[in-house]
PDB file of N, CA and C in Angstrom:
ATOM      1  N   UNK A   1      38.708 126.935 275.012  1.00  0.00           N
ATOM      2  CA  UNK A   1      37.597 126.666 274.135  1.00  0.00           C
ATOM      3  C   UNK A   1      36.651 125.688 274.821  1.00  0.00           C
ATOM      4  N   UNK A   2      35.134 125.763 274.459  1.00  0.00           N
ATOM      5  CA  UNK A   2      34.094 124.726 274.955  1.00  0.00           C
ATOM      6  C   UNK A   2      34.205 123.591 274.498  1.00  0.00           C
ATOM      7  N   UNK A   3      33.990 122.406 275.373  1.00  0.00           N
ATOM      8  CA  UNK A   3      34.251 121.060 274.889  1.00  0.00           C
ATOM      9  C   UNK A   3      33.436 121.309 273.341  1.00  0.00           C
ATOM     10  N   UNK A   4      32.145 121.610 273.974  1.00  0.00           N
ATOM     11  CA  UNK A   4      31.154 121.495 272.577  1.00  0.00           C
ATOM     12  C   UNK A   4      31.634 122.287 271.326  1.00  0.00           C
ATOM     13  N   UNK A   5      31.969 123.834 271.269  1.00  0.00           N
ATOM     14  CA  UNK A   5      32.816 124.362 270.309  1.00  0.00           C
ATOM     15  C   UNK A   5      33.968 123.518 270.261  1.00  0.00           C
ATOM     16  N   UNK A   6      34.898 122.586 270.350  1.00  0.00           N
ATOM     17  CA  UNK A   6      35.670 121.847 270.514  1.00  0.00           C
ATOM     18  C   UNK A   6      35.133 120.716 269.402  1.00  0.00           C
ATOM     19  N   UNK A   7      34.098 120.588 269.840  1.00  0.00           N
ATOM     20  CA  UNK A   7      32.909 119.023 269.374  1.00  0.00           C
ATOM     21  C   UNK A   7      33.005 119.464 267.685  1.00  0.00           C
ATOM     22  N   UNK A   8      31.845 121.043 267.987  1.00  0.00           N
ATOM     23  CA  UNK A   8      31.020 121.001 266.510  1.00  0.00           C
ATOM     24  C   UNK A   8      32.389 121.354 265.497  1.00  0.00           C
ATOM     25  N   UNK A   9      33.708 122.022 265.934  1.00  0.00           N
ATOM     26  CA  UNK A   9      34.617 122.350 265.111  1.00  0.00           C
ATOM     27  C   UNK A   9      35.231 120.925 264.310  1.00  0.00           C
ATOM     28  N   UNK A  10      36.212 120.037 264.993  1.00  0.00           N
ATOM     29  CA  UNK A  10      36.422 118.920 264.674  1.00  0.00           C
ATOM     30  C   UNK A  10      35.552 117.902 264.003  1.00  0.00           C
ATOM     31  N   UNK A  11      34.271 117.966 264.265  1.00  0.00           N
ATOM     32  CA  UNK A  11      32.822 117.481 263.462  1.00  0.00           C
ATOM     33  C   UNK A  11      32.733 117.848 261.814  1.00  0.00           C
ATOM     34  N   UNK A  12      32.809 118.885 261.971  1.00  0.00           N
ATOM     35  CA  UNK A  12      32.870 120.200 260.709  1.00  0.00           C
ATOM     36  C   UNK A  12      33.596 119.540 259.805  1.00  0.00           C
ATOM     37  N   UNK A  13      34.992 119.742 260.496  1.00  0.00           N
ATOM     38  CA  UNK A  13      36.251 119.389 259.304  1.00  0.00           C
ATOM     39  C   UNK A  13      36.125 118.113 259.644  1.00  0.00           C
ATOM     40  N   UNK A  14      35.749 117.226 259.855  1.00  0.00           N
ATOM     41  CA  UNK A  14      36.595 115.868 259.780  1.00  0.00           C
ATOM     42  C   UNK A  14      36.789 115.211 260.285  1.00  0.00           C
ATOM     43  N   UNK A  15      37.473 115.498 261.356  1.00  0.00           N
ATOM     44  CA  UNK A  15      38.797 115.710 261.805  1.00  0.00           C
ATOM     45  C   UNK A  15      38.503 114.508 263.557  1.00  0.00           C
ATOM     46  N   UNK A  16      38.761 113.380 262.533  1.00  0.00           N
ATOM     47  CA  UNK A  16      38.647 112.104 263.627  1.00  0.00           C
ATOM     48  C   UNK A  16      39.883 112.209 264.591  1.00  0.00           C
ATOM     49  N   UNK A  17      41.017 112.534 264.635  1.00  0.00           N
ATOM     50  CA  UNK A  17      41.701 113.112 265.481  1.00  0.00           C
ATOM     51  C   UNK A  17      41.490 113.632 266.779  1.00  0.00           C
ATOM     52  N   UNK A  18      41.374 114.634 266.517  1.00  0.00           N
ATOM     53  CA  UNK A  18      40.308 115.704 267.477  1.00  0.00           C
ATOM     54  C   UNK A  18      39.216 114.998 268.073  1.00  0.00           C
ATOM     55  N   UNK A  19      38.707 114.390 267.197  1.00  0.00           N
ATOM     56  CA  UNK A  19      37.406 113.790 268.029  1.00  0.00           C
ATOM     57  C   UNK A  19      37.404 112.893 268.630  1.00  0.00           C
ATOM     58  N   UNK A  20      38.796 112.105 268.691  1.00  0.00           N
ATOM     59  CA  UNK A  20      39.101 111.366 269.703  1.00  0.00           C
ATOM     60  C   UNK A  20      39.559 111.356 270.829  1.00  0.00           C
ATOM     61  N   UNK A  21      40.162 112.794 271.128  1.00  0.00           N
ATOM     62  CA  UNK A  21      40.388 113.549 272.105  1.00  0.00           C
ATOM     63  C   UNK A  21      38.641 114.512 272.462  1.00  0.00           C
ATOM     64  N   UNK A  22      38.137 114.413 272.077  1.00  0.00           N
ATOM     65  CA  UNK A  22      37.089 114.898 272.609  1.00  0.00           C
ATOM     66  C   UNK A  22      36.325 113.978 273.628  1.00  0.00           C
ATOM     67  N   UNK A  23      35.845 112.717 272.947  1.00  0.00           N
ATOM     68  CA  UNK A  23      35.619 111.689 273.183  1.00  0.00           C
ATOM     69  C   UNK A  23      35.671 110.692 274.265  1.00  0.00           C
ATOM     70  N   UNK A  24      35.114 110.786 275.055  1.00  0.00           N
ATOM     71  CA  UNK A  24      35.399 109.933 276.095  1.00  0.00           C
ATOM     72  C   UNK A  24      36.047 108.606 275.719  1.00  0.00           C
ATOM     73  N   UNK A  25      36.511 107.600 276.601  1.00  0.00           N
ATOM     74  CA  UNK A  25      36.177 106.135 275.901  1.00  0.00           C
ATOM     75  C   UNK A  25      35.329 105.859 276.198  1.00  0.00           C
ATOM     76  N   UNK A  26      34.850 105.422 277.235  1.00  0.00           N
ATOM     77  CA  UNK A  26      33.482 104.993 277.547  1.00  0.00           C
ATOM     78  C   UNK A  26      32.308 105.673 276.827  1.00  0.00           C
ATOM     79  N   UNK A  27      32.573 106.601 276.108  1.00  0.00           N
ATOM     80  CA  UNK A  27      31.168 107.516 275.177  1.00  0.00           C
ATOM     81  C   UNK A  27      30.098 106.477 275.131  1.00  0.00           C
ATOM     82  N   UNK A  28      28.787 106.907 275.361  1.00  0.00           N
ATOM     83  CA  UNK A  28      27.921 106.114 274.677  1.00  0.00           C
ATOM     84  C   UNK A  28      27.124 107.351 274.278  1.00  0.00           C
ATOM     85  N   UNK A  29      26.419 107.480 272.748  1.00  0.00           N
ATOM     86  CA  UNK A  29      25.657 107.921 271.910  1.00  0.00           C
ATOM     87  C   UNK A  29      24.228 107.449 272.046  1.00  0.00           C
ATOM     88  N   UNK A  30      23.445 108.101 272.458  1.00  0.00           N
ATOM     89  CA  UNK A  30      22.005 107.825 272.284  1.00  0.00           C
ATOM     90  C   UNK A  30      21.374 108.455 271.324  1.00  0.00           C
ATOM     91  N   UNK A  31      21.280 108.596 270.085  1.00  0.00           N
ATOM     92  CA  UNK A  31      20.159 109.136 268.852  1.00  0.00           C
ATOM     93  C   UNK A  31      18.740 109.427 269.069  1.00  0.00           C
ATOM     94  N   UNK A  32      18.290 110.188 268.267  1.00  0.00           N
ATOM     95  CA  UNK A  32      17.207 109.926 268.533  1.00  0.00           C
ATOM     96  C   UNK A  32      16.354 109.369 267.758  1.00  0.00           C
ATOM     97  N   UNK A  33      16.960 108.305 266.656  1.00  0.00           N
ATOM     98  CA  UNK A  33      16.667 107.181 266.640  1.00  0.00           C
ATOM     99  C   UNK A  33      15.955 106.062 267.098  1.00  0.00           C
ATOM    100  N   UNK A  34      15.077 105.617 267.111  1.00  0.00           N
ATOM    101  CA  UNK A  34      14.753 104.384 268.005  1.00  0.00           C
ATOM    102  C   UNK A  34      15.349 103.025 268.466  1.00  0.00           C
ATOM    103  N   UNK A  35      16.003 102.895 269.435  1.00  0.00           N
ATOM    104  CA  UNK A  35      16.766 101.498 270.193  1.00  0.00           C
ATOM    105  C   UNK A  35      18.591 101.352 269.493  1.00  0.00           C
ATOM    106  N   UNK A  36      19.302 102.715 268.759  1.00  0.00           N
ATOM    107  CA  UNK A  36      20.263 102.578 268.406  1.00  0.00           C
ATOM    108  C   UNK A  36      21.197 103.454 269.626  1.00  0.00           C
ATOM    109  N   UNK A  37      22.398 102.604 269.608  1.00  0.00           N
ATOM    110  CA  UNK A  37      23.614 103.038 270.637  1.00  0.00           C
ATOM    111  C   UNK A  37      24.879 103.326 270.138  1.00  0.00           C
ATOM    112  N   UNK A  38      25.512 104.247 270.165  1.00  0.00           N
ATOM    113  CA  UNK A  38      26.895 104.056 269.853  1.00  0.00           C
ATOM    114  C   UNK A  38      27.615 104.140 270.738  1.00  0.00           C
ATOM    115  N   UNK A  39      28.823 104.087 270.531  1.00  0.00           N
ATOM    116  CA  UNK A  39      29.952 104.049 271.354  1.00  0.00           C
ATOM    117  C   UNK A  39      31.017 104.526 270.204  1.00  0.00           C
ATOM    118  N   UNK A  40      32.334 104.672 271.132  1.00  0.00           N
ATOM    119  CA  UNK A  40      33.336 105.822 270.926  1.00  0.00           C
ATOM    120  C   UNK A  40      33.857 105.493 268.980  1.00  0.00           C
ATOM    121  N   UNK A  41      34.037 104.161 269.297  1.00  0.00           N
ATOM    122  CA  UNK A  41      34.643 103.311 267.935  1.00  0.00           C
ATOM    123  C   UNK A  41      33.817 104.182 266.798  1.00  0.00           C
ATOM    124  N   UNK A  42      32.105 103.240 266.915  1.00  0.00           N
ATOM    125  CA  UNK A  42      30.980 103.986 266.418  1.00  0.00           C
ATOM    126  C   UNK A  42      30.948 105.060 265.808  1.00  0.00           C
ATOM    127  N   UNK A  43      31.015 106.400 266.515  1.00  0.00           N
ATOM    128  CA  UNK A  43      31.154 107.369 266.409  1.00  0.00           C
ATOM    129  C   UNK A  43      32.643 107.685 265.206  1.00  0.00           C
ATOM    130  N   UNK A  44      33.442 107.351 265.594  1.00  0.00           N
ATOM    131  CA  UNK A  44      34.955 107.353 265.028  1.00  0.00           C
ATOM    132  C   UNK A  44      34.783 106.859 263.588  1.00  0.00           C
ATOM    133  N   UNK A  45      34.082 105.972 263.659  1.00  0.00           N
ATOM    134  CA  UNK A  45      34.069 105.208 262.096  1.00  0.00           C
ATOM    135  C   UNK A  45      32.688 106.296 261.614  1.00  0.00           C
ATOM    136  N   UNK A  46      31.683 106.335 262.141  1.00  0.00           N
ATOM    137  CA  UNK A  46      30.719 106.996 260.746  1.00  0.00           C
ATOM    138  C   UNK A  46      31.268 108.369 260.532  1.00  0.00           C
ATOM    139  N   UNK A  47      32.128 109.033 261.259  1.00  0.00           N
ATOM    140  CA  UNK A  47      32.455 110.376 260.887  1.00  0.00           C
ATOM    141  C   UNK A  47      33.635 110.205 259.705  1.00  0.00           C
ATOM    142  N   UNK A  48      34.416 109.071 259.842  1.00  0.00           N
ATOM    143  CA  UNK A  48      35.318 108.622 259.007  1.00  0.00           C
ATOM    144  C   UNK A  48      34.698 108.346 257.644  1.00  0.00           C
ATOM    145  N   UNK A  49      33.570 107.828 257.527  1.00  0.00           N
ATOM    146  CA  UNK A  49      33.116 107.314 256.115  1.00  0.00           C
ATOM    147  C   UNK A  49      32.460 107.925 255.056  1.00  0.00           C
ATOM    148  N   UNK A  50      32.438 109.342 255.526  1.00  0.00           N
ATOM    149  CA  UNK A  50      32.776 110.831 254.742  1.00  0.00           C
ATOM    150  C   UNK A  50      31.233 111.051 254.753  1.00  0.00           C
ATOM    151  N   UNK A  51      30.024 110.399 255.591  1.00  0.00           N
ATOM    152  CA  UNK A  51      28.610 110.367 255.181  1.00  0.00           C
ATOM    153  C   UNK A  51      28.121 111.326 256.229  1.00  0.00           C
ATOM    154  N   UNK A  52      28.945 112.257 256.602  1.00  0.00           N
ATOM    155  CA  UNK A  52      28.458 112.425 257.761  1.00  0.00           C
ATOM    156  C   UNK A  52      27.394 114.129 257.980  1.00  0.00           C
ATOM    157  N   UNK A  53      26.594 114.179 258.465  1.00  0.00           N
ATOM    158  CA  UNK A  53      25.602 115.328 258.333  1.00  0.00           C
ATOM    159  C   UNK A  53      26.467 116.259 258.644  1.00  0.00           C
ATOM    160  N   UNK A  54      26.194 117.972 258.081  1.00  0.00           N
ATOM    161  CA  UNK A  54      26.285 118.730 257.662  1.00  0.00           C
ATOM    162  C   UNK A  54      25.148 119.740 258.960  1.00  0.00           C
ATOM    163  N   UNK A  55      26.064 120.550 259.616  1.00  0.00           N
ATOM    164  CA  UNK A  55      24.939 121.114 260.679  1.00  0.00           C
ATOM    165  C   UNK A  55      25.221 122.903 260.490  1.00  0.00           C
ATOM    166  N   UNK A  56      24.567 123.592 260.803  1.00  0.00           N
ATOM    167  CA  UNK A  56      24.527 125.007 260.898  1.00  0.00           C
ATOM    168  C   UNK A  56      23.730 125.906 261.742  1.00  0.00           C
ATOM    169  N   UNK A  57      24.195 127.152 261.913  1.00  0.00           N
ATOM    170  CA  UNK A  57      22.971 127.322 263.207  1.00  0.00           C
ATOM    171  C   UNK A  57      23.981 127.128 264.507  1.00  0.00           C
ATOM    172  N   UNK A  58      24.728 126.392 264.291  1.00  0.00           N
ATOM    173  CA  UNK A  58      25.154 125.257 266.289  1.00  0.00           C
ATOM    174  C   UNK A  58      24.828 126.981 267.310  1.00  0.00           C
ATOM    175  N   UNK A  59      24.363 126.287 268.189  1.00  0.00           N
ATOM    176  CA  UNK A  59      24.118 127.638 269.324  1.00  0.00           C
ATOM    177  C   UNK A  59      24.396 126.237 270.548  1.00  0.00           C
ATOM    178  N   UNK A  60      25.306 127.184 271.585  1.00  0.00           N
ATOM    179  CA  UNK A  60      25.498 126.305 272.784  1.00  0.00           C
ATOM    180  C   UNK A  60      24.144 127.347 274.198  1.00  0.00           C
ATOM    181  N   UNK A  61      23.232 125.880 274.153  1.00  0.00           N
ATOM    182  CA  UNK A  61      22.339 126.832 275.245  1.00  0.00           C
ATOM    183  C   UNK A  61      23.021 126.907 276.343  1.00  0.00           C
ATOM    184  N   UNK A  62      23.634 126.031 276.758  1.00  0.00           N
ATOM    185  CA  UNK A  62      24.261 125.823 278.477  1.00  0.00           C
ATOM    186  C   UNK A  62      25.447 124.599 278.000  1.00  0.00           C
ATOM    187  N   UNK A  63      26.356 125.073 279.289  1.00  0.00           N
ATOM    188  CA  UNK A  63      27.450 124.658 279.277  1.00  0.00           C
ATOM    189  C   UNK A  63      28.370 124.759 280.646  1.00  0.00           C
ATOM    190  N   UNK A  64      28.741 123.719 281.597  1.00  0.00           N
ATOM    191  CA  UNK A  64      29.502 123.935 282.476  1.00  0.00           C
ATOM    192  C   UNK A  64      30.879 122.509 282.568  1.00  0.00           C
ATOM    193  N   UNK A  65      31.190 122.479 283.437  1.00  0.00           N
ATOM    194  CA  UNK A  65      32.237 121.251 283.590  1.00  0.00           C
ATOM    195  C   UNK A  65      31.335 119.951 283.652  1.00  0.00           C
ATOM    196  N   UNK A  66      30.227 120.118 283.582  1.00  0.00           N
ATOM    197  CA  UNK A  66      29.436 118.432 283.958  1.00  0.00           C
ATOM    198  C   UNK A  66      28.746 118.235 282.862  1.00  0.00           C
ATOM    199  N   UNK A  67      27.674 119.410 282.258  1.00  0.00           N
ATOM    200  CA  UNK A  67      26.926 119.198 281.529  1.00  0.00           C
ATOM    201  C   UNK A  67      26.629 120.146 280.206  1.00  0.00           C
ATOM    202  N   UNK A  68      26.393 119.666 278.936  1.00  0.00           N
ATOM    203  CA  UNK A  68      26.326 120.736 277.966  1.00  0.00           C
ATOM    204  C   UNK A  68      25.219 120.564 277.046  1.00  0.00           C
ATOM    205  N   UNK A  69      24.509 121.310 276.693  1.00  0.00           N
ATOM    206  CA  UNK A  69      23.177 121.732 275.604  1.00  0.00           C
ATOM    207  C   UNK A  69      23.095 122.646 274.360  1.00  0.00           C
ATOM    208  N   UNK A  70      22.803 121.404 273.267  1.00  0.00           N
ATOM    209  CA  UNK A  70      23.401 122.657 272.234  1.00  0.00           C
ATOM    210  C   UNK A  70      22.065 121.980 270.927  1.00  0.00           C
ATOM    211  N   UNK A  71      21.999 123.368 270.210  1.00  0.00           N
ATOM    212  CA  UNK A  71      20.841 123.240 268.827  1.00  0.00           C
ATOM    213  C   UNK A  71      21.485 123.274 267.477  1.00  0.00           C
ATOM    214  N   UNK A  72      21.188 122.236 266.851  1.00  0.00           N
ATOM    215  CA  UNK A  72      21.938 122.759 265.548  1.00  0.00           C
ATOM    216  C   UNK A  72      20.322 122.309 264.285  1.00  0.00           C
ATOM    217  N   UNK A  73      20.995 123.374 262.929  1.00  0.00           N
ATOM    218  CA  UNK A  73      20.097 122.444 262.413  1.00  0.00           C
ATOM    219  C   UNK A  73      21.354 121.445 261.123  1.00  0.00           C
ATOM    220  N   UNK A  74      20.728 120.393 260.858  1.00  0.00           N
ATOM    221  CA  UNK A  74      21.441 119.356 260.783  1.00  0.00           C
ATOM    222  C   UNK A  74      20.809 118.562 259.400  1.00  0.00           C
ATOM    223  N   UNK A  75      21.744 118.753 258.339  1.00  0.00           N
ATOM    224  CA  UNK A  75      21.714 118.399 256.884  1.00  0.00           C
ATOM    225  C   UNK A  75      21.437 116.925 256.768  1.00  0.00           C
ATOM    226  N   UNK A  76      21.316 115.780 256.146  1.00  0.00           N
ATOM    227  CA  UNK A  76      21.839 114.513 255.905  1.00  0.00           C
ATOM    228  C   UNK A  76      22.286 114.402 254.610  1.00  0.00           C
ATOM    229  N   UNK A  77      23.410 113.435 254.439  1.00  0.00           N
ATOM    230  CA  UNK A  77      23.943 113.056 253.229  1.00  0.00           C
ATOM    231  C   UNK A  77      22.924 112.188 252.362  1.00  0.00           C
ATOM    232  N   UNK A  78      21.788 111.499 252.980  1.00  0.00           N
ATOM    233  CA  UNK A  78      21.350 110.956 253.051  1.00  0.00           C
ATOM    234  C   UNK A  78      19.927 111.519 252.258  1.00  0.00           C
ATOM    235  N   UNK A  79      19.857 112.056 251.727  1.00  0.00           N
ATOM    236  CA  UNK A  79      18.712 113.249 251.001  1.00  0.00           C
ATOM    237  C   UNK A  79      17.435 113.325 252.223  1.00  0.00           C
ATOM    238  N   UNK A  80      17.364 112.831 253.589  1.00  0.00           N
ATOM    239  CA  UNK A  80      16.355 112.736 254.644  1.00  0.00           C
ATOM    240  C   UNK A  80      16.248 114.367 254.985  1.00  0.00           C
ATOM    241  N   UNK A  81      14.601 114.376 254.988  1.00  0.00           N
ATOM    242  CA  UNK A  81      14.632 115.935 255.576  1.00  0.00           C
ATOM    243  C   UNK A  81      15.539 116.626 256.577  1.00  0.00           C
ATOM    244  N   UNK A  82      15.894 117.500 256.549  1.00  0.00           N
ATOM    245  CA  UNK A  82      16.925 118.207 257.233  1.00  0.00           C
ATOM    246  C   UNK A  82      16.212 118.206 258.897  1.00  0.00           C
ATOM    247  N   UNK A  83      17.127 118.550 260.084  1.00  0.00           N
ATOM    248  CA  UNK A  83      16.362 118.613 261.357  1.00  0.00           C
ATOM    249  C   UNK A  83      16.737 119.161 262.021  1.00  0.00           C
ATOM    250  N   UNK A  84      15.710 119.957 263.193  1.00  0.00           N
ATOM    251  CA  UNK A  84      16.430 120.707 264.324  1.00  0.00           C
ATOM    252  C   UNK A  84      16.919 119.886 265.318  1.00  0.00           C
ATOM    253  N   UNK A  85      18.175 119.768 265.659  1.00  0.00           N
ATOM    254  CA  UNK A  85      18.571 118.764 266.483  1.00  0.00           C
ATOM    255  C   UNK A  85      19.141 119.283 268.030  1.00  0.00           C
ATOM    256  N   UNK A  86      18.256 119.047 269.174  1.00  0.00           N
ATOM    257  CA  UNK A  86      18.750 119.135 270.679  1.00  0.00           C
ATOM    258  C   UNK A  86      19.592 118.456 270.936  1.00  0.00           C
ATOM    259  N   UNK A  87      20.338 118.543 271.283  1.00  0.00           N
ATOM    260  CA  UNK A  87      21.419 117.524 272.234  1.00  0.00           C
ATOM    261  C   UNK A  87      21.984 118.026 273.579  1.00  0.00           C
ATOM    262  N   UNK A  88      22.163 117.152 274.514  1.00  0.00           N
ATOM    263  CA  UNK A  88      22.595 116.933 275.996  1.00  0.00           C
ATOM    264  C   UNK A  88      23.385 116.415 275.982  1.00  0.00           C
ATOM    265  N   UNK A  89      24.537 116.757 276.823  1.00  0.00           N
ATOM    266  CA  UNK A  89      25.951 116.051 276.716  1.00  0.00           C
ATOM    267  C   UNK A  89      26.156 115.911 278.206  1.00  0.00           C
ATOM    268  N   UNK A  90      27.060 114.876 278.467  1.00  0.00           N
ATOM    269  CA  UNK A  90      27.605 115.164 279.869  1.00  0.00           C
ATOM    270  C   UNK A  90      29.178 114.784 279.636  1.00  0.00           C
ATOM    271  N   UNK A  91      29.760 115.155 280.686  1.00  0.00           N
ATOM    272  CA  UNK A  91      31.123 115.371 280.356  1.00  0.00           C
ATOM    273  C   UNK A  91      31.953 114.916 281.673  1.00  0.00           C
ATOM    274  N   UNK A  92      32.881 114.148 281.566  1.00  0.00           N
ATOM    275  CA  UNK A  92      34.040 113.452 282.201  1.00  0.00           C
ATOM    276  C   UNK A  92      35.214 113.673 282.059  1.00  0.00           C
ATOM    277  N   UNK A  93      36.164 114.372 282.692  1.00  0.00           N
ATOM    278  CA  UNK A  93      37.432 114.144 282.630  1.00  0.00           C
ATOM    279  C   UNK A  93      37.279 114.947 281.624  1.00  0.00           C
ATOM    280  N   UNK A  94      36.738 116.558 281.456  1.00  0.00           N
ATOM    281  CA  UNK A  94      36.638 117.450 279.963  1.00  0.00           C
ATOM    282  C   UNK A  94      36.573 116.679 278.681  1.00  0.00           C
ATOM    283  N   UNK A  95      35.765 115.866 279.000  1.00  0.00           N
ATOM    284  CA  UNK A  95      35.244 115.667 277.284  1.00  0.00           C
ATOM    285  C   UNK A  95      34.081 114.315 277.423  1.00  0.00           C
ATOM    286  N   UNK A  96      33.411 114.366 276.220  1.00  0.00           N
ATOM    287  CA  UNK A  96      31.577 114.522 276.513  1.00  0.00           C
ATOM    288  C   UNK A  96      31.640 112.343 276.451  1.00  0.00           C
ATOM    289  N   UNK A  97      31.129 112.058 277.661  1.00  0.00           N
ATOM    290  CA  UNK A  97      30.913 110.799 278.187  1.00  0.00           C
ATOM    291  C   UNK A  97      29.472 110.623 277.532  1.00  0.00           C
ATOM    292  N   UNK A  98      28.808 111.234 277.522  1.00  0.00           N
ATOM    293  CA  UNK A  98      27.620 110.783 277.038  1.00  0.00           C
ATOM    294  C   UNK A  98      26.556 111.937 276.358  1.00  0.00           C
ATOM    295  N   UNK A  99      25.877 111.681 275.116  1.00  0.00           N
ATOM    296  CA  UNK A  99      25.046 112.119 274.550  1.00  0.00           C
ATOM    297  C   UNK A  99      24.134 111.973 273.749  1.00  0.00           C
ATOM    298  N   UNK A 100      23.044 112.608 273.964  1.00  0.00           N
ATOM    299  CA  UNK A 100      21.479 112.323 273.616  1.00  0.00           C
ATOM    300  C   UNK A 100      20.769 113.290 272.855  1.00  0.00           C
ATOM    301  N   UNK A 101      20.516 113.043 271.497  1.00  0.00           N
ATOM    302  CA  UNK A 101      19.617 113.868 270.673  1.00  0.00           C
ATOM    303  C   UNK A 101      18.140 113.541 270.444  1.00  0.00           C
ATOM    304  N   UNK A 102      17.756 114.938 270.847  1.00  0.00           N
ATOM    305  CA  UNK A 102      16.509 114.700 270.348  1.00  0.00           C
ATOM    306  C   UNK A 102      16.105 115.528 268.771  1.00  0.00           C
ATOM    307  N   UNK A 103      15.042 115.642 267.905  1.00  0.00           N
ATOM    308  CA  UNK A 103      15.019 115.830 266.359  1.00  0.00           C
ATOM    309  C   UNK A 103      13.458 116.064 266.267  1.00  0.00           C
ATOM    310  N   UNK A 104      13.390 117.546 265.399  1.00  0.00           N
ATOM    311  CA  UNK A 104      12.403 117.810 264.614  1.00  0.00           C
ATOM    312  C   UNK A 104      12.861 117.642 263.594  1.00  0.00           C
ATOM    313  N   UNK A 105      11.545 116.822 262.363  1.00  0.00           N
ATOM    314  CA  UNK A 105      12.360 117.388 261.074  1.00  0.00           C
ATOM    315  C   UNK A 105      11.758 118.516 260.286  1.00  0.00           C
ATOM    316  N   UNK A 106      12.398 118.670 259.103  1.00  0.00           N
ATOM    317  CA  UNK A 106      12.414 120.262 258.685  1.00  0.00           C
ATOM    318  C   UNK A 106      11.450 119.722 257.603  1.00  0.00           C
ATOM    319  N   UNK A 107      10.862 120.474 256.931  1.00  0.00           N
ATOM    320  CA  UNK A 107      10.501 120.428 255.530  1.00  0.00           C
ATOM    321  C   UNK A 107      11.336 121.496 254.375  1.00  0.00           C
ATOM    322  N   UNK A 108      10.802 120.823 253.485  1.00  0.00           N
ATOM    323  CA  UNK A 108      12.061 121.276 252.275  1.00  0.00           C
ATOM    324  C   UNK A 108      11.624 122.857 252.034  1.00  0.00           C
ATOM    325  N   UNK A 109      10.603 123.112 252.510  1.00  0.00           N
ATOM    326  CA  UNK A 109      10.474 124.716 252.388  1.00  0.00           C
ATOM    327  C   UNK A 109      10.657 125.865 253.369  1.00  0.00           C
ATOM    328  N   UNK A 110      11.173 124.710 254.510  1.00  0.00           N
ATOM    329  CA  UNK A 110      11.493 125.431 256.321  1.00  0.00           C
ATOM    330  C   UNK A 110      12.477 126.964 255.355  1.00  0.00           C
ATOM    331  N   UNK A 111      11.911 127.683 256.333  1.00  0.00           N
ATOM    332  CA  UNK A 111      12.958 128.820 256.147  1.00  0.00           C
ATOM    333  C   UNK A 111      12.876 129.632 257.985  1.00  0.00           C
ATOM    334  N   UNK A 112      13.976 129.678 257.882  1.00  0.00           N
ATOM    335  CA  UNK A 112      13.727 129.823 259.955  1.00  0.00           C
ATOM    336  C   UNK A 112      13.427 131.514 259.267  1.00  0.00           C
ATOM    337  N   UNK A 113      12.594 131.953 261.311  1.00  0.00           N
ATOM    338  CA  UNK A 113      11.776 133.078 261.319  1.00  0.00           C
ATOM    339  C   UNK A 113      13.198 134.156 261.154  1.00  0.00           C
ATOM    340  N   UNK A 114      13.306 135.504 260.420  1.00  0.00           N
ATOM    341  CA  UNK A 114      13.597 136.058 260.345  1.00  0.00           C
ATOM    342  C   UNK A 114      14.828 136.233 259.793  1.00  0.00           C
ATOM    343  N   UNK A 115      14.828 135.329 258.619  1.00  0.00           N
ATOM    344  CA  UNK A 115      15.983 134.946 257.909  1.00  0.00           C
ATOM    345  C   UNK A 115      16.021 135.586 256.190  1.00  0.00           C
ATOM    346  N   UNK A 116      14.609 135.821 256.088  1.00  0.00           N
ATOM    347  CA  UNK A 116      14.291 136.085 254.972  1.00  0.00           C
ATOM    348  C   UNK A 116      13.964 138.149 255.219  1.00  0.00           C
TER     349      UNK A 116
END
């Protein structure tokens, strides 16, 4: 299985377990957020505190042993417009050392092309 199918599955359910084996230690999280960082803990605890976005869509664009690229679109618990979310991963020792999202957001009437 792909680290990233690996990622978005364990994400899905829960399942802080798994995602700690995904997880580098050294992980650092870049958002696309402005000036926020996470790290592995980070990560471990907000997926734990049951708040955690809701994604669909996941498509892996690219994917090899170093580096991975994937689109999702991406709910919040948080009632915040929904978003198309890029992310870049890189990967150590099979599992993702570092990653960076970038974010459109959606409007509440987005309906993707050819869905309807």
């Amino acid at each position: 299985m792909s680290i990233i199918t690996a990622y978005n599955e364990a994400w899905d359910n829960g399942d802080i377990d798994a995602l700690a084996n995904i997880i580098h230690d050294d992980f650092v999280f870049n958002p696309n957020v402005g000036g926020v960082t996470m790290s592995k803990s980070d990560m471990l605890g907000f997926v734990g505190s049951g708040n955690t976005p809701q994604s669909e869509q996941n498509r892996i664009l690219f994917e090899n042993d170093e580096v991975g690229v994937a689109h999702a679109i991406v709910h919040f618990a948080n009632d915040s417009d929904s978003e198309a979310v890029m992310s870049f991963m890189r990967f150590k020792d099979g599992k993702i050392i570092l990653m960076e999202t970038g974010a459109t957001p959606l409007s509440d009437d987005y309906t993707l092309v050819g869905s309807s």
